[in-house]
Protein backbone atom coordinates (compact mmCIF):
# COMPACT_ATOMS: atom_id res chain seq x y z
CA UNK A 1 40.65 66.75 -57.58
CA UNK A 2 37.97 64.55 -58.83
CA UNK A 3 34.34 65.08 -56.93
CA UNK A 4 34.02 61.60 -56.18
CA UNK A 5 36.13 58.96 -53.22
CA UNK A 6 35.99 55.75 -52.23
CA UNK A 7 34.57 55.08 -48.89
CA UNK A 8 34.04 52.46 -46.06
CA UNK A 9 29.88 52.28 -46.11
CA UNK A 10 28.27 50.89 -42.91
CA UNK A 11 24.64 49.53 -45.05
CA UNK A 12 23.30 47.18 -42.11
CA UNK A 13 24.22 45.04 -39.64
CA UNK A 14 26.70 42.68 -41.11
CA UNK A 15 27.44 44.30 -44.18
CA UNK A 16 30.00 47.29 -44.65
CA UNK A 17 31.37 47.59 -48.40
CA UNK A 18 33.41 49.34 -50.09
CA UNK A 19 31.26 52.19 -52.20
CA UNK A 20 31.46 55.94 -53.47
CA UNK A 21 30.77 59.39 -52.13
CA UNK A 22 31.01 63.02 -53.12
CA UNK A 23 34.09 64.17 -51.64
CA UNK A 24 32.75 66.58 -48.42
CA UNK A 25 32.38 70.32 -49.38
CA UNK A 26 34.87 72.41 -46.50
CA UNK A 27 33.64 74.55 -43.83
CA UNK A 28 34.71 77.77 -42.83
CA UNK A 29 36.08 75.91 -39.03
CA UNK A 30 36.94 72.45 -41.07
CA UNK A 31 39.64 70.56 -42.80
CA UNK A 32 39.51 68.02 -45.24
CA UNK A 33 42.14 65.58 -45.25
CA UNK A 34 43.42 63.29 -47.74
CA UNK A 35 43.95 60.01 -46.16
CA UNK A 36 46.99 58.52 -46.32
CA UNK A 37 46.32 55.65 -43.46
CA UNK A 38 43.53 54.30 -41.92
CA UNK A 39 43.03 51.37 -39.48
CA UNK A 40 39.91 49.17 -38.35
CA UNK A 41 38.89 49.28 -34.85
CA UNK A 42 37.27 46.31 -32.14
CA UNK A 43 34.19 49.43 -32.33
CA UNK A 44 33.87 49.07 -35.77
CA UNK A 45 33.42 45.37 -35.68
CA UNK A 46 30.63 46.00 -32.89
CA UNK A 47 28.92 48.58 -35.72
CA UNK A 48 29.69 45.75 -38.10
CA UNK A 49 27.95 42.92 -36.04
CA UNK A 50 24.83 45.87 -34.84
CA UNK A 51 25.88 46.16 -31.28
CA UNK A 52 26.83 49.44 -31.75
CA UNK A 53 23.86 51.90 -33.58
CA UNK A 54 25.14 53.68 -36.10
CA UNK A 55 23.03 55.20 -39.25
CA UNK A 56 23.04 53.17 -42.37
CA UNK A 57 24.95 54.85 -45.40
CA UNK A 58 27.41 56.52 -42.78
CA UNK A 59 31.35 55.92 -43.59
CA UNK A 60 33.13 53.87 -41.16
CA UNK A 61 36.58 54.78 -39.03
CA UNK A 62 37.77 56.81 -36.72
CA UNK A 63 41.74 56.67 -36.73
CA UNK A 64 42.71 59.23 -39.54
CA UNK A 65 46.05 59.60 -40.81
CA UNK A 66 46.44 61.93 -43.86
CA UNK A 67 47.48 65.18 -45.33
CA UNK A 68 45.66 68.39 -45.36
CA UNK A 69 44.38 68.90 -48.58
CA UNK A 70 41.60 71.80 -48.26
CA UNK A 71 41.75 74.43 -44.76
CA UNK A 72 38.29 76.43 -43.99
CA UNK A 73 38.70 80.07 -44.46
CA UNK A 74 38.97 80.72 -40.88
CA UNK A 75 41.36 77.74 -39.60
CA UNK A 76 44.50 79.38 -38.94
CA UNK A 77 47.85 77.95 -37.99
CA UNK A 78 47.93 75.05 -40.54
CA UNK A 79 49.25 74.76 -44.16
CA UNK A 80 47.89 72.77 -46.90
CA UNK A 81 49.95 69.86 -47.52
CA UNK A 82 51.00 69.47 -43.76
CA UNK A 83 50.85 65.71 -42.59
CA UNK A 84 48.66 65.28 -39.80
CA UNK A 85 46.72 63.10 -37.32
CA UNK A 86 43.16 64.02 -35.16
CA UNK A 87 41.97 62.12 -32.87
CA UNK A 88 39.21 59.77 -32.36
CA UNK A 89 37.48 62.03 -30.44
CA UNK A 90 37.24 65.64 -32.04
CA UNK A 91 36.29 68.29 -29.23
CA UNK A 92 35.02 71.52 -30.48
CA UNK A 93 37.39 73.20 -28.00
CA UNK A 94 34.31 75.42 -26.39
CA UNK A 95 31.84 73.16 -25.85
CA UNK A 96 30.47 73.13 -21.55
CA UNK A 97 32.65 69.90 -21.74
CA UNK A 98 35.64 70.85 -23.39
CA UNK A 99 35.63 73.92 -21.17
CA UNK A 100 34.60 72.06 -18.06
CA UNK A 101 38.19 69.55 -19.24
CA UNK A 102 36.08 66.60 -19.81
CA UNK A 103 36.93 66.74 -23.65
CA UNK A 104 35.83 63.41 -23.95
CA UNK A 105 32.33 64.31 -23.79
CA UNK A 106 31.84 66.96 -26.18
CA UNK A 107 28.84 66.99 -27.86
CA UNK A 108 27.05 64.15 -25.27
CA UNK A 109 23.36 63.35 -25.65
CA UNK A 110 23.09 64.38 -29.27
CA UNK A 111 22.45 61.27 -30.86
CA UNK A 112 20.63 57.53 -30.79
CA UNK A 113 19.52 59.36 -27.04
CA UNK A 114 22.18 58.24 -25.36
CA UNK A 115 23.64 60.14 -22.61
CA UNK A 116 27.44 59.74 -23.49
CA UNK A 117 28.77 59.27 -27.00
CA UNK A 118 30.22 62.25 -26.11
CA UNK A 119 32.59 64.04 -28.91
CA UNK A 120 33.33 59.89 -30.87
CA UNK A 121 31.92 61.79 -34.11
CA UNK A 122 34.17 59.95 -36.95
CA UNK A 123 32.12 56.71 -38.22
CA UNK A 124 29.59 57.43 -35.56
CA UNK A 125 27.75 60.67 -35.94
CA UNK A 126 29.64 62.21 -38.93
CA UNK A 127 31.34 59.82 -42.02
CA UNK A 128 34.68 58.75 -40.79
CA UNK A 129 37.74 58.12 -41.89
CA UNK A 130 37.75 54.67 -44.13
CA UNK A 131 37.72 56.68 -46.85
CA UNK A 132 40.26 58.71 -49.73
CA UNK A 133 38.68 61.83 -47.51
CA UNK A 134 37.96 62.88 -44.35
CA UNK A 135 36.24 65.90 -43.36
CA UNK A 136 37.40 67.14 -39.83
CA UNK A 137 35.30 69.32 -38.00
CA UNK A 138 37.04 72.58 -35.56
CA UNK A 139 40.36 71.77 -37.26
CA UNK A 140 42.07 74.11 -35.00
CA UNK A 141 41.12 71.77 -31.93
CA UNK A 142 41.92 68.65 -33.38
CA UNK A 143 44.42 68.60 -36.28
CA UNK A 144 47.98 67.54 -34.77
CA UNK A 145 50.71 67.92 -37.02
CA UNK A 146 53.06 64.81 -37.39
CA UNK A 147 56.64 65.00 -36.44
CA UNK A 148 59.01 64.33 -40.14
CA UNK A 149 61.08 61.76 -38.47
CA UNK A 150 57.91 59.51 -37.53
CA UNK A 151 56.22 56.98 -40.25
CA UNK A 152 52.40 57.13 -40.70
CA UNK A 153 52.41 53.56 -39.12
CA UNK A 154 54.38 54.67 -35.92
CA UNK A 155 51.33 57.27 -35.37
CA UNK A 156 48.57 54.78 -36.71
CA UNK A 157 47.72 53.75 -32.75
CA UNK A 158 47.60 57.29 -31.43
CA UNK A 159 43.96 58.70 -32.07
CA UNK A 160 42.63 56.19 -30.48
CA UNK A 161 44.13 52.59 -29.28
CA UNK A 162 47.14 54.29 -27.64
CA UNK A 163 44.57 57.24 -25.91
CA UNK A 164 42.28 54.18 -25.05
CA UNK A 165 45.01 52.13 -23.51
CA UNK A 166 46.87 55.29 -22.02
CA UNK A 167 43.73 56.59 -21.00
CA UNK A 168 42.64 53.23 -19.09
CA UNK A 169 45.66 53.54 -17.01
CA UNK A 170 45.28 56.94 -16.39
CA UNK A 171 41.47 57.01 -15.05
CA UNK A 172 42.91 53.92 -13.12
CA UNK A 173 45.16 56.62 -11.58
CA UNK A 174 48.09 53.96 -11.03
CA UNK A 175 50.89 55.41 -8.71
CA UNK A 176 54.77 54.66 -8.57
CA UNK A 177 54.98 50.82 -6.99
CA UNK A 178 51.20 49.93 -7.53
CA UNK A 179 50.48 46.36 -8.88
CA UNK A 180 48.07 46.45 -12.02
CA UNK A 181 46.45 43.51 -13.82
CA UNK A 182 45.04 44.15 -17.77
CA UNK A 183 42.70 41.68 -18.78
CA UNK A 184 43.14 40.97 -22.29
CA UNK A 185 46.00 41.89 -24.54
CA UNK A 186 44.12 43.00 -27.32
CA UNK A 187 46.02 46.40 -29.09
CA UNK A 188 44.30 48.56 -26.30
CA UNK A 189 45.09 46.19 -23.60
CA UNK A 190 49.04 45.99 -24.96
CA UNK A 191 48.74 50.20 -24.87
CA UNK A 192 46.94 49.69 -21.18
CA UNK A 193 50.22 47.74 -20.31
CA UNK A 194 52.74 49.94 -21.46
CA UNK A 195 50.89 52.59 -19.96
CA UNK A 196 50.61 51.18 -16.65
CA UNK A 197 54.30 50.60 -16.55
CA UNK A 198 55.46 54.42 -18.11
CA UNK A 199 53.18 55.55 -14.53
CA UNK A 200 55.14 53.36 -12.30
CA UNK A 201 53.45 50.06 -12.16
CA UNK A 202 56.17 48.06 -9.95
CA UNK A 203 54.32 44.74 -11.05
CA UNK A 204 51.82 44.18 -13.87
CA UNK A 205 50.08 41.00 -15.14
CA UNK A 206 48.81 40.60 -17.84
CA UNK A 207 45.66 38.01 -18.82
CA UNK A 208 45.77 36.44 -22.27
CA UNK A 209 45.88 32.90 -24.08
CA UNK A 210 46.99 33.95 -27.41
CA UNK A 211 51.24 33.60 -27.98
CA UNK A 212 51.84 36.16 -30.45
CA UNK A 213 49.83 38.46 -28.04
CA UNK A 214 51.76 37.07 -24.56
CA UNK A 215 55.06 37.80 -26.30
CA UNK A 216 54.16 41.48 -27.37
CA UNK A 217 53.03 41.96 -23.79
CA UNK A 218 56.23 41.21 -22.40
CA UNK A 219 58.11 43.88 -24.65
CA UNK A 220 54.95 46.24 -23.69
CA UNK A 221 55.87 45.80 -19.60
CA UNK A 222 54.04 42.74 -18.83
CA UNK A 223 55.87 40.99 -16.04
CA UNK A 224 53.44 37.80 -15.42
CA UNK A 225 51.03 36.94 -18.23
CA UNK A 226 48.00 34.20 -16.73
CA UNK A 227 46.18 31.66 -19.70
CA UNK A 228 43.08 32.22 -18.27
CA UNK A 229 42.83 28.80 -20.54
CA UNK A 230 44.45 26.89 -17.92
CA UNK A 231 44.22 28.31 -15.10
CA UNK A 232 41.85 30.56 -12.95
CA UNK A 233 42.87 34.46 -13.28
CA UNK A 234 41.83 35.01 -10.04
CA UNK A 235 43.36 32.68 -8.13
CA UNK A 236 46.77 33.06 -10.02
CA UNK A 237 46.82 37.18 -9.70
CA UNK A 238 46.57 35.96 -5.76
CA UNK A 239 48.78 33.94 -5.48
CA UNK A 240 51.21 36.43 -7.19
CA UNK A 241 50.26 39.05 -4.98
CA UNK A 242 50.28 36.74 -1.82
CA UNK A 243 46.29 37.59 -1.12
CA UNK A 244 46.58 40.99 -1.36
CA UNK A 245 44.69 41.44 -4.92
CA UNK A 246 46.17 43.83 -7.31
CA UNK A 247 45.39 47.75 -6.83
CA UNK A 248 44.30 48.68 -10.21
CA UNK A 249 42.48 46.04 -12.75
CA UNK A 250 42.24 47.15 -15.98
CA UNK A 251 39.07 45.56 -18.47
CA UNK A 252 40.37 46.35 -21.85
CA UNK A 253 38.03 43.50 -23.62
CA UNK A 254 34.29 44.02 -22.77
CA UNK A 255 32.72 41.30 -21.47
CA UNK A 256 31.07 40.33 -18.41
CA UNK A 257 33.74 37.69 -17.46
CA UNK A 258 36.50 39.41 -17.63
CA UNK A 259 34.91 42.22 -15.51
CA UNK A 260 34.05 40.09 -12.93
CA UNK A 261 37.16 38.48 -12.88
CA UNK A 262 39.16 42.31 -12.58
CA UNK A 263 36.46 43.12 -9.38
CA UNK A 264 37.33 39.69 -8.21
CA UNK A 265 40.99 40.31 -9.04
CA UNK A 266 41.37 43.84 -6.64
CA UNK A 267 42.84 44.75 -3.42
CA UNK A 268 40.05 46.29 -0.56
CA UNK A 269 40.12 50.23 -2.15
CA UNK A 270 41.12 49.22 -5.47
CA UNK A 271 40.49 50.56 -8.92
CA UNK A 272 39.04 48.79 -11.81
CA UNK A 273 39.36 50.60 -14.93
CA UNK A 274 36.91 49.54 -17.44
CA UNK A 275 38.11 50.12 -21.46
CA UNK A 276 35.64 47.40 -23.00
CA UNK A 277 33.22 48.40 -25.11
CA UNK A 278 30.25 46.21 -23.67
CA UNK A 279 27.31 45.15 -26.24
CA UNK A 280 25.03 43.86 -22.91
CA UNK A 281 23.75 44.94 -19.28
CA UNK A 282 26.84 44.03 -16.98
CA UNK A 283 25.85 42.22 -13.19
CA UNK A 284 28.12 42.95 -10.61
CA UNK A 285 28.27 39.88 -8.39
CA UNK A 286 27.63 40.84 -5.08
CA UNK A 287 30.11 39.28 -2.61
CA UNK A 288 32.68 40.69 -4.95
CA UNK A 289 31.42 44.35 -4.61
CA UNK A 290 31.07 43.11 -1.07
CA UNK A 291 27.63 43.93 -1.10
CA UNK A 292 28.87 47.94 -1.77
CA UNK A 293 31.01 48.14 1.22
CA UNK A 294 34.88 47.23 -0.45
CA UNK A 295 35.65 50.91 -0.95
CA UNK A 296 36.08 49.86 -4.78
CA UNK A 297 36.32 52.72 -7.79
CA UNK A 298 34.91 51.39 -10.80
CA UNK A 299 35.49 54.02 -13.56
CA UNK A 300 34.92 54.33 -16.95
CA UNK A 301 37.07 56.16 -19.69
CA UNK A 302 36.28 57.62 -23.43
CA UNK A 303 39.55 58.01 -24.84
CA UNK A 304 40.74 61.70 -24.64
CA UNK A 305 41.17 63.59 -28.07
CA UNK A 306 41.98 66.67 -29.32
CA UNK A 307 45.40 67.89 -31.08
CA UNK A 308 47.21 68.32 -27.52
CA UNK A 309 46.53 64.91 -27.17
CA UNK A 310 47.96 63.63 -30.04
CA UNK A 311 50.57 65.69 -29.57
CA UNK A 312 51.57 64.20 -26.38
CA UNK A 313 50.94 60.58 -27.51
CA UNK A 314 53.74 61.29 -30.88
CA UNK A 315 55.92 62.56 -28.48
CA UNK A 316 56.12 59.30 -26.35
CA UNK A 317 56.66 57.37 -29.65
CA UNK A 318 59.22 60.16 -30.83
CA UNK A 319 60.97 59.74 -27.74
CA UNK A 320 60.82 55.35 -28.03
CA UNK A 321 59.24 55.90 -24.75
CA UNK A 322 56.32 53.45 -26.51
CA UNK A 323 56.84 51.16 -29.76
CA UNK A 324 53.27 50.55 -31.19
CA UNK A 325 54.85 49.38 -34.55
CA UNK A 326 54.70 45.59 -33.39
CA UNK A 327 50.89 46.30 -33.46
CA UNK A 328 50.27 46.48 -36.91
CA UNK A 329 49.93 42.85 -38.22
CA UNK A 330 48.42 43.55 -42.00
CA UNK A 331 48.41 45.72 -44.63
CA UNK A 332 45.45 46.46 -47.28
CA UNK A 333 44.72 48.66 -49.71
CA UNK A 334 41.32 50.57 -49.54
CA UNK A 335 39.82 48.59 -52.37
CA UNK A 336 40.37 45.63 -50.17
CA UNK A 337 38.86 46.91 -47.10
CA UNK A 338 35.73 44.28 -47.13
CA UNK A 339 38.15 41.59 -46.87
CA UNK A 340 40.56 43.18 -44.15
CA UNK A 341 37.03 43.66 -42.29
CA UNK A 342 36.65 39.70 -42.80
CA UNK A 343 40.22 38.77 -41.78
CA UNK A 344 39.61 41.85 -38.30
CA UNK A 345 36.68 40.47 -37.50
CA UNK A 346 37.17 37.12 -37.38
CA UNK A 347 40.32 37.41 -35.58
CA UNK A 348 42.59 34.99 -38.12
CA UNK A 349 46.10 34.74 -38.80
CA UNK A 350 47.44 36.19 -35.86
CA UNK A 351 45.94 39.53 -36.82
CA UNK A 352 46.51 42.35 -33.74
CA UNK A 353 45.99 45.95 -36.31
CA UNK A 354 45.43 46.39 -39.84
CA UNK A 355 46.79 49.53 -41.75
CA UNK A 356 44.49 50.62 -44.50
CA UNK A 357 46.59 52.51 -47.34
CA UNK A 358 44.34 54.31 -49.73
């Protein structure tokens, strides 16, 4: 194995290249991982753009899948070789968090100051995964293996788009018959959808303006999709529901309109579910928090990680109880990762995920 990879570089805001690194040296807890493929993330085009802090000369990513090529001394229960997936999120397993069940939030208020980055460490706090190699820290917490009969693409969404959608409808806590509006059918509003309907949705609707997007929200569970284009969201989600507003909104896009428009869109007692990474201070309007007397939940979800997890999520595409595969638009290969970035980031060509093959 040479000593040298290839690797996603984050140098400044607006400029990530392609460059080289030693390949990591392997803990007696860790796991390093030969990539096998790699996607680009909506968060990595906010690091990108300098919405998101991250530390210049860190590697980029966050949704590893790979082989193990190199266990720490003390990781048990693995083999090298194995194929595997972690998460976007990598708990240490015995963190206060992790033992307190907010995995999510491993690690919190260890970096930039902020108060919840929680246990995001790939591409944000440690190199990620854009890269030939990825080190992954307490590899017994967080390496999941992959089933034979699934492809690397059929597990691509798992560590984090299908947790993040999932996750969204989950916090939302969506029970059988509920009606649920997603704003924006981005990939982790399409995984929002299809998870609001495997928790018993009896009506979702979906907000989006894009075709290719409207039709893969109608095989993900969609049962109304709104243009917000041509016609106010709000008003259309009533008049579906006859007045009554919709129970649980999901925000899966990050933006202060489409926020507003999921408070506007709930039921008295309703749930909005934010997913969108925001990149500004949000204002909640005040006659649609009705002035903080609606009995509204607003609540806020870092995708869950971890290996049991992932090992859920693979079981749901095992079973074909989710298809993700519709998801992934483009393929590159890692020397071409500046211009997949360019093509991601600019939204073209009907692009939804792009799978990054080293």
């Amino acid at each position: 194995m040479a000593n040298k990879m290839r690797a996603a570089i984050f140098v400044q805001p607006g400029r990530i290249v392609l460059g080289e690194k030693p390949i990591p040296e392997v803990g007696p807890l860790d796991a390093l991982v030969r990539i096998t493929t790699t996607t680009i993330c909506g968060t990595d085009i906010h690091i990108l753009k300098g919405e998101y802090p991250v530390a210049s000369g860190l590697t980029i990513g966050h949704e590893p899948v790979g082989v193990i090529e190199k266990l720490g001394t003390a990781v048990q229960g693995y083999a090298e070789g194995q194929r595997v997936i972690a998460g976007a999120i990598t708990p240490s397993g015995w963190s206060n968090a992790s033992l307190d069940g907010c995995h999510a939030q491993c690690g919190a208020g260890t970096a930039h100051g902020w108060k919840a980055i929680g246990g995001w460490r790939f591409g944000n706090t440690i190199d990620g995964a854009q890269a030939d190699y990825l080190l992954v820290p307490d590899a017994m917490a967080n390496l999941a293996p992959i089933p034979d009969a699934l492809s690397d693409e059929q597990v691509l969404m798992c560590p984090d788009i299908l947790s993040t959608g999932f996750g969204g409808a989950e916090a939302g806590k969506i029970r059988i018959g509920d009606t649920v509006a997603v704003f924006a059918q981005g990939p982790i509003g399409l995984c929002a959808t299809a998870g609001a309907r495997l928790m018993g949705a009896a009506e979702i609707i979906a907000v989006e303006a894009v075709p290719e997007r409207v039709a893969i929200a109608r095989k993900m569970g969609a049962d109304h999709v709104v243009d917000f284009t041509k016609e106010d969201p709000v008003s259309a989600i009533m008049a579906i529901t006859k007045g009554r507003g919709v129970d649980v909104a999901i925000e899966a896009l990050g933006r202060q309109q489409t926020f507003e428009w999921a408070l506007r869109a709930l039921r008295p007692g309703g749930t909005l579910s934010s997913l969108g990474v925001y990149s500004e201070d949000l204002r909640i309007p005040l006659d649609a928090f009705a002035a903080g007397l609606g009995n509204h939940r607003i609540v806020t979800t870092l995708c869950p990680g971890g290996k049991e997890r992932m090992r859920r999520l693979m079981a749901m595409v095992a079973t074909a109880r989710v298809d993700t595969a519709a998801l992934v638009t483009h393929r590159f290969g890692l020397d071409s990762i500046e211009s997949a970035y360019d093509l991601f980031g600019h939204q073209r060509d009907g692009v939804l995920k792009v799978a990054i093959h080293p």
